[in-house]
Protein backbone atom coordinates (compact mmCIF):
# COMPACT_ATOMS: atom_id res chain seq x y z
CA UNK A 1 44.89 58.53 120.23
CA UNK A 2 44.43 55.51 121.99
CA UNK A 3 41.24 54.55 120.31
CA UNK A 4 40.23 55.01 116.74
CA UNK A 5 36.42 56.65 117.45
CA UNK A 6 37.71 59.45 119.57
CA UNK A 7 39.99 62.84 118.00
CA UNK A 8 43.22 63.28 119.24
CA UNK A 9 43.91 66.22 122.19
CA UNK A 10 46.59 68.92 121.58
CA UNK A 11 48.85 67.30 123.84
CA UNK A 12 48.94 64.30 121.90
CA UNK A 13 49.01 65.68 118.51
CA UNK A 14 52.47 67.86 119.79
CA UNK A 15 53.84 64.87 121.53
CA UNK A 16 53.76 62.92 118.24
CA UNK A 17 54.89 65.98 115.87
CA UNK A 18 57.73 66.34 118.63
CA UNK A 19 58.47 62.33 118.09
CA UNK A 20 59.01 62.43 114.41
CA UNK A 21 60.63 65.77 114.47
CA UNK A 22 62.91 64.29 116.91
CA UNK A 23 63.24 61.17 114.76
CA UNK A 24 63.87 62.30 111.81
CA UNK A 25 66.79 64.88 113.58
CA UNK A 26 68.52 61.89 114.67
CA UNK A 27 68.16 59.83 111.07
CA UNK A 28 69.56 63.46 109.95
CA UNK A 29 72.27 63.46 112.07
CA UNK A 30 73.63 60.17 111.74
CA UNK A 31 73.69 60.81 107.89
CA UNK A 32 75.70 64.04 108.38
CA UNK A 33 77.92 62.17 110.07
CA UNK A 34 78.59 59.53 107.87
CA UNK A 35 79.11 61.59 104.99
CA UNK A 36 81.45 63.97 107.36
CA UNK A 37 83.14 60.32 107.54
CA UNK A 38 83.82 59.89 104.12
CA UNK A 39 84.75 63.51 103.39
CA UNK A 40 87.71 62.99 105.51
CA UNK A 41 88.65 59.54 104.32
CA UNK A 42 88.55 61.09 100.78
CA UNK A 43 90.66 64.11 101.77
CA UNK A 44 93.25 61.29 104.02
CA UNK A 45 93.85 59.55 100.22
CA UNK A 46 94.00 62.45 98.27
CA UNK A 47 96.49 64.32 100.89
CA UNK A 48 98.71 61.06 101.25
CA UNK A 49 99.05 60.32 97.59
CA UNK A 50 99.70 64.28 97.28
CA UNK A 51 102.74 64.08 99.97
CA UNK A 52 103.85 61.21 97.86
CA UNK A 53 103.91 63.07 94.34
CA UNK A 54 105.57 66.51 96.40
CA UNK A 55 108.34 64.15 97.39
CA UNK A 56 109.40 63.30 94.50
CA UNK A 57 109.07 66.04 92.81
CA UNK A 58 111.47 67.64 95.18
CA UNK A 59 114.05 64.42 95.09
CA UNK A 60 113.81 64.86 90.91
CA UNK A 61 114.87 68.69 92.23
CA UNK A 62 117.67 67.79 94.06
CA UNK A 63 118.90 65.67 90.88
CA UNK A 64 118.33 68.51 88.66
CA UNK A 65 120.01 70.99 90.81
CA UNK A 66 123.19 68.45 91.39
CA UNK A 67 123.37 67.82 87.42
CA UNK A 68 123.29 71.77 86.88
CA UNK A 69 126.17 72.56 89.30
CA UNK A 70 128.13 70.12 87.47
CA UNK A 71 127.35 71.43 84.27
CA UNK A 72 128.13 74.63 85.36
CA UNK A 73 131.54 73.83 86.76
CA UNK A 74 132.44 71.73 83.37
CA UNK A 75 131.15 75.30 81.68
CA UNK A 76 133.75 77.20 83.81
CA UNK A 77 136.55 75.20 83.53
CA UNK A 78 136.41 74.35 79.77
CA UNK A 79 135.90 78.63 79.51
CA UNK A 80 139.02 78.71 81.52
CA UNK A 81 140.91 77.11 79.63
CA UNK A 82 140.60 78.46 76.65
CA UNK A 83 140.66 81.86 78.36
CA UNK A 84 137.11 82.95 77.63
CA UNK A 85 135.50 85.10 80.14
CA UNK A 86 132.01 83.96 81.86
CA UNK A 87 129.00 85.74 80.80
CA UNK A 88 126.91 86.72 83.47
């Protein structure tokens, strides 16, 4: 395809289909790759600000479970005392 006036050959017709296939694979590519990028820098934030919420909710747990024993044990003695038996 060197010159305008004369038609391309077979070989060079395939050897430029084979160049922009091959281009456009690599511009392909390096766009899958970038959004593969930000996929995982989505799911980083969203699993680190997760860990962060599951934390506390099992701290606010802990809390609940400590006030509850008490409770319970304030329940038991004040039914011991006046001699009334626990329901189960």
């Amino acid at each position: 395809m060197e010159n305008g006036d004369q038609p391309a050959t077979k070989r060079e017709v395939e050897t430029a289909i084979k160049t922009a296939v091959d281009a456009a694979k690599d511009e392909l590519l390096e766009a899958m790759r970038g959004i593969e990028t930000k996929l995982l820098q989505a799911f980083y934030g969203y699993a680190k600000s997760n860990d962060g919420r599951v934390l506390e909710v099992e701290a606010n747990e802990a809390v609940l479970r400590t006030r509850l024993a008490t409770l319970e044990s304030r329940v038991m003695e004040v039914e011991r005392r006046l001699n009334i038996s626990p329901t189960q």
